[in-house]
C-alpha atoms as a PDB file:
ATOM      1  CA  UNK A   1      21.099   1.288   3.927  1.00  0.00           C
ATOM      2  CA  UNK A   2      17.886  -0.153   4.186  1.00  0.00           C
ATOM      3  CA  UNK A   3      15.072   0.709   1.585  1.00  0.00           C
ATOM      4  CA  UNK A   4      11.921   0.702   3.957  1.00  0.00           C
ATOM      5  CA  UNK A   5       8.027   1.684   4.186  1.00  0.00           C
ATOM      6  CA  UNK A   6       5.821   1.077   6.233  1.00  0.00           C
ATOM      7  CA  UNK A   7       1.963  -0.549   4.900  1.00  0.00           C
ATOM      8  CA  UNK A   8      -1.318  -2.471   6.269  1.00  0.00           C
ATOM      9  CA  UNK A   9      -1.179  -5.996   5.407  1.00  0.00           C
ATOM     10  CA  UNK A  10      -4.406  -7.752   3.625  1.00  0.00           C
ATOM     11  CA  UNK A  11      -5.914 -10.868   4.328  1.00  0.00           C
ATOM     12  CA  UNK A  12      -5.161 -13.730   2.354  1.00  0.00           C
ATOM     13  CA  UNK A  13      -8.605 -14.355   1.041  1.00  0.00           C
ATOM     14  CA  UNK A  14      -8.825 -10.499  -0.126  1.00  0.00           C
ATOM     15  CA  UNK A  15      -5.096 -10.515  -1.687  1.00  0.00           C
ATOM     16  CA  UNK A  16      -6.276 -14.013  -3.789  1.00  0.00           C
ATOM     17  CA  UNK A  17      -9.612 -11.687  -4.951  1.00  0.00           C
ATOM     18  CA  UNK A  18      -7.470  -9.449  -6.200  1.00  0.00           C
ATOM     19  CA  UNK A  19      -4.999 -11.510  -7.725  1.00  0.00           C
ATOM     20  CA  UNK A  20      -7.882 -12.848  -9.714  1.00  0.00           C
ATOM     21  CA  UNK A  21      -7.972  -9.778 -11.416  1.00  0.00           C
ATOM     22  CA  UNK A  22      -5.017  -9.923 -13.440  1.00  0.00           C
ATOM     23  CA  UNK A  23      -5.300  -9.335 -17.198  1.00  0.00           C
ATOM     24  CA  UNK A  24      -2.696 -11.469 -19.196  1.00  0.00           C
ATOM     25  CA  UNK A  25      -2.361 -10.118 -22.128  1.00  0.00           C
ATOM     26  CA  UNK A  26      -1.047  -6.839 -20.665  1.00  0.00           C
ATOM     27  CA  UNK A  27       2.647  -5.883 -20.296  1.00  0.00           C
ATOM     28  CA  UNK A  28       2.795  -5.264 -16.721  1.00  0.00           C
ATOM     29  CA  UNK A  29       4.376  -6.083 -14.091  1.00  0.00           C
ATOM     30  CA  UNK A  30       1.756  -7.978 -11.803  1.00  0.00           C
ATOM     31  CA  UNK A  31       1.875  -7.726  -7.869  1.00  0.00           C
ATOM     32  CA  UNK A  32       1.820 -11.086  -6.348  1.00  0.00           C
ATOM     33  CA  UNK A  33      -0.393 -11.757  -3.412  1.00  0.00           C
ATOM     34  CA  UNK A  34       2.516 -11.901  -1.220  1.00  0.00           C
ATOM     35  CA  UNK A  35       3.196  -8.902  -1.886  1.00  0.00           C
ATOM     36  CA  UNK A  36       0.064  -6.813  -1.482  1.00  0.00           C
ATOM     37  CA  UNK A  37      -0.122  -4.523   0.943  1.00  0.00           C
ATOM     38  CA  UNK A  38      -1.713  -0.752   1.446  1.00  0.00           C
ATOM     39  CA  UNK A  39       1.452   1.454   1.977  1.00  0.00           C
ATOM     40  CA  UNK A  40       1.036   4.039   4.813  1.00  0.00           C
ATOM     41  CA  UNK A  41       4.411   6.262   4.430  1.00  0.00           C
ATOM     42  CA  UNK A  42       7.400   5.248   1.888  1.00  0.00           C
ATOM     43  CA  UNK A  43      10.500   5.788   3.417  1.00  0.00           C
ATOM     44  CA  UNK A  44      12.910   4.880   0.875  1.00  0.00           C
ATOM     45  CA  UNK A  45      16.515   4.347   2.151  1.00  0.00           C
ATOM     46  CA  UNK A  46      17.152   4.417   5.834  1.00  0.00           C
ATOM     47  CA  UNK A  47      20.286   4.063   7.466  1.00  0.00           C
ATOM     48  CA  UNK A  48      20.434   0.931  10.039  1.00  0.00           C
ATOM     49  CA  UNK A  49      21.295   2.695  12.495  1.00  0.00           C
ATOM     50  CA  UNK A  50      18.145   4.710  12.538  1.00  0.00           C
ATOM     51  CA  UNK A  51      15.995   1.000  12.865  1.00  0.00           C
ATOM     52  CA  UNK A  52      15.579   1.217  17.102  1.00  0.00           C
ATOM     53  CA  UNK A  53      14.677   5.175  16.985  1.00  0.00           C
ATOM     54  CA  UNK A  54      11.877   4.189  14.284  1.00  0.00           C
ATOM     55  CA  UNK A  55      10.527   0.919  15.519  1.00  0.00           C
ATOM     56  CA  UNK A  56      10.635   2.600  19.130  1.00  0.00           C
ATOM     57  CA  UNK A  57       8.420   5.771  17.576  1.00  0.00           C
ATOM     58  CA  UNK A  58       6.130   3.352  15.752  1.00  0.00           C
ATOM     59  CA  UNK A  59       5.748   1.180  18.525  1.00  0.00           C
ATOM     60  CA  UNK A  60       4.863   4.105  20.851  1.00  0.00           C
ATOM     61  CA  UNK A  61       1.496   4.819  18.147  1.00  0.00           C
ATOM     62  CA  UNK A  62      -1.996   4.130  20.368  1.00  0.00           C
ATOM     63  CA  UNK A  63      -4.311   4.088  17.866  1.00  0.00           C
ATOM     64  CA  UNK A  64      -7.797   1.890  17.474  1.00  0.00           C
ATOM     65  CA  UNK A  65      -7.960  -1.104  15.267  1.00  0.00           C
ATOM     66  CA  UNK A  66     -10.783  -0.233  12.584  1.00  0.00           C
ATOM     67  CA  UNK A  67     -12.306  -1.711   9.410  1.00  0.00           C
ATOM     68  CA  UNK A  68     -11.330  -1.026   6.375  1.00  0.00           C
ATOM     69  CA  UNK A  69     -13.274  -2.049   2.187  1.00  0.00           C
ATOM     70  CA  UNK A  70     -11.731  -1.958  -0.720  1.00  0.00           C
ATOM     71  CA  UNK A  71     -14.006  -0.554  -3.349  1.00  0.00           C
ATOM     72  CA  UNK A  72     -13.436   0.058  -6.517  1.00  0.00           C
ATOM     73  CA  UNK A  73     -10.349   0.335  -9.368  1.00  0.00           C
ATOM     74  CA  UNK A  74      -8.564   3.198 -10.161  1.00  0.00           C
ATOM     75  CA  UNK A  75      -5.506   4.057 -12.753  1.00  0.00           C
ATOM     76  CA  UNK A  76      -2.860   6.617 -11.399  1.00  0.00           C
ATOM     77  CA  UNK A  77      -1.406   8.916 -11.803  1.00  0.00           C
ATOM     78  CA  UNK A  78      -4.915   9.186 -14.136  1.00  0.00           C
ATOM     79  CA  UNK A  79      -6.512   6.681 -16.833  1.00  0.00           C
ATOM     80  CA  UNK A  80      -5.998   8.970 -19.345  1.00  0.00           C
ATOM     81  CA  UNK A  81      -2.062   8.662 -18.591  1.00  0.00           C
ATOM     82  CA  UNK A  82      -2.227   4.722 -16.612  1.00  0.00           C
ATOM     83  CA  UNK A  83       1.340   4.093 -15.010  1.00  0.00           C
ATOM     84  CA  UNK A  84      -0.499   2.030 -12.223  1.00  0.00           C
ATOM     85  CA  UNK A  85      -3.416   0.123 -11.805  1.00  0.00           C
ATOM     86  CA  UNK A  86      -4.739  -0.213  -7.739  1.00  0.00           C
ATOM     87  CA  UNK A  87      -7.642  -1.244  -5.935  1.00  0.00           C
ATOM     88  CA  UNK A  88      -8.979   2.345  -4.339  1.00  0.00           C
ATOM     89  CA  UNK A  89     -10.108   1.690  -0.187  1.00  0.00           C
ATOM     90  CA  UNK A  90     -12.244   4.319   1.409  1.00  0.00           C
ATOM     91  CA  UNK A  91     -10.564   6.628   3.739  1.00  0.00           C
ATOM     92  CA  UNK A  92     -11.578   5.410   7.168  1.00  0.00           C
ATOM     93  CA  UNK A  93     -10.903   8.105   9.819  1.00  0.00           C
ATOM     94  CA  UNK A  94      -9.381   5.797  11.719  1.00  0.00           C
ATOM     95  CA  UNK A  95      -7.125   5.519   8.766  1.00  0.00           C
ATOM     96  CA  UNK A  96      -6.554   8.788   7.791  1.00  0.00           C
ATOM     97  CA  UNK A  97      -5.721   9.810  11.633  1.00  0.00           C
ATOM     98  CA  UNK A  98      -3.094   6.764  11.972  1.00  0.00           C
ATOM     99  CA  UNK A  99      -1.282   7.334   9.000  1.00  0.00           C
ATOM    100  CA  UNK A 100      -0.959  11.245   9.979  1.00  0.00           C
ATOM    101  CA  UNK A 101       0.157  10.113  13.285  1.00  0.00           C
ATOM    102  CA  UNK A 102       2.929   8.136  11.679  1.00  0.00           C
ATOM    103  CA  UNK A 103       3.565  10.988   9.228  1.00  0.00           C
ATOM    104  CA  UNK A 104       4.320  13.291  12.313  1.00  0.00           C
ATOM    105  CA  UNK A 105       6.586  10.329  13.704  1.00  0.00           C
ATOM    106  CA  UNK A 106       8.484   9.832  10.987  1.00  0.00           C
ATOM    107  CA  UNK A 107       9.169  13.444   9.836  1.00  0.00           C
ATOM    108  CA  UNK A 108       9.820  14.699  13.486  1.00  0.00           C
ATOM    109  CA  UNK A 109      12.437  11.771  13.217  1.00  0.00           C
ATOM    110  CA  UNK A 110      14.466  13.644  10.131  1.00  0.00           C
ATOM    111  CA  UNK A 111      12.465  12.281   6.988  1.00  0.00           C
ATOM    112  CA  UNK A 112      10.995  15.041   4.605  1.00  0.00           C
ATOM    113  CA  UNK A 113       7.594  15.453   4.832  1.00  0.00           C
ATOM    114  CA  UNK A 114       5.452  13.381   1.966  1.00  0.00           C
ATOM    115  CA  UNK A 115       4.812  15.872  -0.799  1.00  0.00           C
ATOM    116  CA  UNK A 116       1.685  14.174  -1.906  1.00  0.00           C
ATOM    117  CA  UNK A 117      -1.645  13.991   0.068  1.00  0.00           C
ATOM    118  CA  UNK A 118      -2.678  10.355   1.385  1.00  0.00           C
ATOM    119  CA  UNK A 119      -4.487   8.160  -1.057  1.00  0.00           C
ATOM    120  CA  UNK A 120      -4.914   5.045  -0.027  1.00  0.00           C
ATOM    121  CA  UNK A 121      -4.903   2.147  -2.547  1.00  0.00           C
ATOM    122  CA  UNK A 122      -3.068  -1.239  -2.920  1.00  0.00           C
ATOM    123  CA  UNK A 123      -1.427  -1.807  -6.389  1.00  0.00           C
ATOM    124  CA  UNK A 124      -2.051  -4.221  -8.565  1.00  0.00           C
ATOM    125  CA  UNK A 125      -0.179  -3.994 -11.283  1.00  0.00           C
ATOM    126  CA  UNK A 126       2.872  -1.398 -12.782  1.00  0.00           C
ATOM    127  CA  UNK A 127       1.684  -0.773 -16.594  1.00  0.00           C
ATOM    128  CA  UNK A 128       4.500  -0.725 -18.735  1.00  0.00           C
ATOM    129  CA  UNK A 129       2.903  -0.745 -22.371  1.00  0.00           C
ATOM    130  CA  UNK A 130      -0.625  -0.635 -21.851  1.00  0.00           C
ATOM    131  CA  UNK A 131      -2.829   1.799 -23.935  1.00  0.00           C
ATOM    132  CA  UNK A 132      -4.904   4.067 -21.910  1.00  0.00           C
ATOM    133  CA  UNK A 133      -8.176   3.040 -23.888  1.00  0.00           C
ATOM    134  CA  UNK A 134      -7.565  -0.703 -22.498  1.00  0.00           C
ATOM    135  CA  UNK A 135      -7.479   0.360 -19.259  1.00  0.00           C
ATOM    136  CA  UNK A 136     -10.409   2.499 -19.283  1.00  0.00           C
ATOM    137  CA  UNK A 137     -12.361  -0.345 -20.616  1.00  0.00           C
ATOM    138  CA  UNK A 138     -10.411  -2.619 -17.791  1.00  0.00           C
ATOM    139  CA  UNK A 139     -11.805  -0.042 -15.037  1.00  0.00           C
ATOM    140  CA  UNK A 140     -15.047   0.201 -16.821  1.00  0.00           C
ATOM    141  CA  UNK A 141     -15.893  -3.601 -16.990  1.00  0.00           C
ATOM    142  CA  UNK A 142     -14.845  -3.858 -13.299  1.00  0.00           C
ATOM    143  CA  UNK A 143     -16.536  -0.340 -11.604  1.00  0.00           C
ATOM    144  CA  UNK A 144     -18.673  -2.570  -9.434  1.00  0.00           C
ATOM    145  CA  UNK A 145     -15.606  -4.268  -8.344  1.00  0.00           C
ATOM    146  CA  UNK A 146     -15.598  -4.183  -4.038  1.00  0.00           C
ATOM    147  CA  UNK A 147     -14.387  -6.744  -1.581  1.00  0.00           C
ATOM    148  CA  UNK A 148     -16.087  -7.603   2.044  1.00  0.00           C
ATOM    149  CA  UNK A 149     -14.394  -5.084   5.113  1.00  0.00           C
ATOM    150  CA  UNK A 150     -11.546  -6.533   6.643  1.00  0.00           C
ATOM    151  CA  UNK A 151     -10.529  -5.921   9.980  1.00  0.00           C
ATOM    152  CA  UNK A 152      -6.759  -3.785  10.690  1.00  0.00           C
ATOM    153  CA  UNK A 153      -5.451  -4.721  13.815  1.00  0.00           C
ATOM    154  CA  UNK A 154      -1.648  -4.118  12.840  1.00  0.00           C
ATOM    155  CA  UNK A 155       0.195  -2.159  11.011  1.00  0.00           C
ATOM    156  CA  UNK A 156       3.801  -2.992   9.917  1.00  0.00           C
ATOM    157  CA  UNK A 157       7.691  -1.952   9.028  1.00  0.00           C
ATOM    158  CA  UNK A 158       8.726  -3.863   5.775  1.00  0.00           C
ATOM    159  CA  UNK A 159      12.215  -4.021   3.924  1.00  0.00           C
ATOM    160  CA  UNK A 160      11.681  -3.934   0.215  1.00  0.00           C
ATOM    161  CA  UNK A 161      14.660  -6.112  -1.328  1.00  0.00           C
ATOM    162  CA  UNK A 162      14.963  -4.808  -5.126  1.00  0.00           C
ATOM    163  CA  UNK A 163      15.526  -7.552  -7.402  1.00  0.00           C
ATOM    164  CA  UNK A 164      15.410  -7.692 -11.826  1.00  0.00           C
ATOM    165  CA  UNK A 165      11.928  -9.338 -11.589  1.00  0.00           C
ATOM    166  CA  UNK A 166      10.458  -6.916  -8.538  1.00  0.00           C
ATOM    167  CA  UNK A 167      10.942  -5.753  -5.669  1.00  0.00           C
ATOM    168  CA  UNK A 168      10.227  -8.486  -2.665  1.00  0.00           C
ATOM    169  CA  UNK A 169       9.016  -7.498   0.368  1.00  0.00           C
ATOM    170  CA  UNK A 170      10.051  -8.576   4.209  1.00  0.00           C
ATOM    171  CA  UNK A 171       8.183  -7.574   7.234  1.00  0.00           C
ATOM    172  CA  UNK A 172      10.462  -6.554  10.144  1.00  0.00           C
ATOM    173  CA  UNK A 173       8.396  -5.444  13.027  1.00  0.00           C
ATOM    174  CA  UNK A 174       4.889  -5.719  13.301  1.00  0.00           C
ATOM    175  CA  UNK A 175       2.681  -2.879  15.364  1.00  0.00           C
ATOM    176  CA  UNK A 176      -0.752  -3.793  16.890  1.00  0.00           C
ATOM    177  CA  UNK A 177      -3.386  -1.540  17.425  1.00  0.00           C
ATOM    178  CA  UNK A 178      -5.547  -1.180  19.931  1.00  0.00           C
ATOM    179  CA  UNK A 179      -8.564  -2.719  20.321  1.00  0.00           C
END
């Protein structure tokens, strides 16, 4: 079994921005820059032999390269109850109609469909002890917080390898889009 998703990657000047942002004195578990990403459908565990129906779906996917910003930082599943602490990114059209276009692919393939609406964000860090006021006063001192627009011209299958310190991340097959 394979434990798989499948994300935008960032570029590396954007993923050291928001590496920057870290806040030591938490206990959380910090995302590396490596390891930053914007996840467009979680798959969890797939079997192998499912890989060449998948990437040959994926790969099928015409859709337009676009531009997409992060702006902002948000707490989920709320900052009054902070299990997660992401960058927010607007929700491009182009975005929104590529990820639905994979959702369709990937649930006409078997998977269930994703319970939860689409909200695009790139995590930062997984809060473990981390009182609610300190992160309100985390997002609060950073609500200007935005990075230049970056251009998507990919999007991309990755293998998440669970390990005791985090889960590590390995790109398998890499989609362009068009334009």
């Amino acid at each position: 079994m394979l434990r798989l998703f499948i994300a935008l990657d960032l570029p590396a000047a954007h993923k050291h921005q928001l590496y920057d942002l870290r806040e030591p004195s938490w206990k959380a578990r910090w995302v590396t820059p490596e390891q930053f990403h914007l996840t467009l459908r979680f798959l969890g565990s797939v079997e192998a032999s499912l890989l060449p129906e998948l990437t040959h779906s994926l790969a099928t996917i015409k859709a337009p390269a676009f531009e997409l910003a992060p702006r902002g930082l948000i707490a989920l599943p709320s900052p009054a109850r902070p299990r997660v602490l992401a960058a927010a990114v607007e929700l491009h059209p182009a975005l929104q109609a590529l990820q639905a276009e994979i959702e369709r692919r990937v649930v006409a393939l078997g998977f269930a469909p994703e319970a939860r609406p689409f909200r695009p964000h790139i995590t930062l860090a997984r809060l473990k002890q981390v009182p609610a006021t300190a992160v309100r006063a985390f997002l609060q001192q950073h609500r200007d917080f935005s990075l230049p627009p970056f251009s998507v011209q990919a999007f991309h299958l990755y293998q998440s390898h669970l390990h005791p310190d985090g889960a590590r991340y390995e790109m398998l097959y890499h989609f362009p889009l068009q334009g």
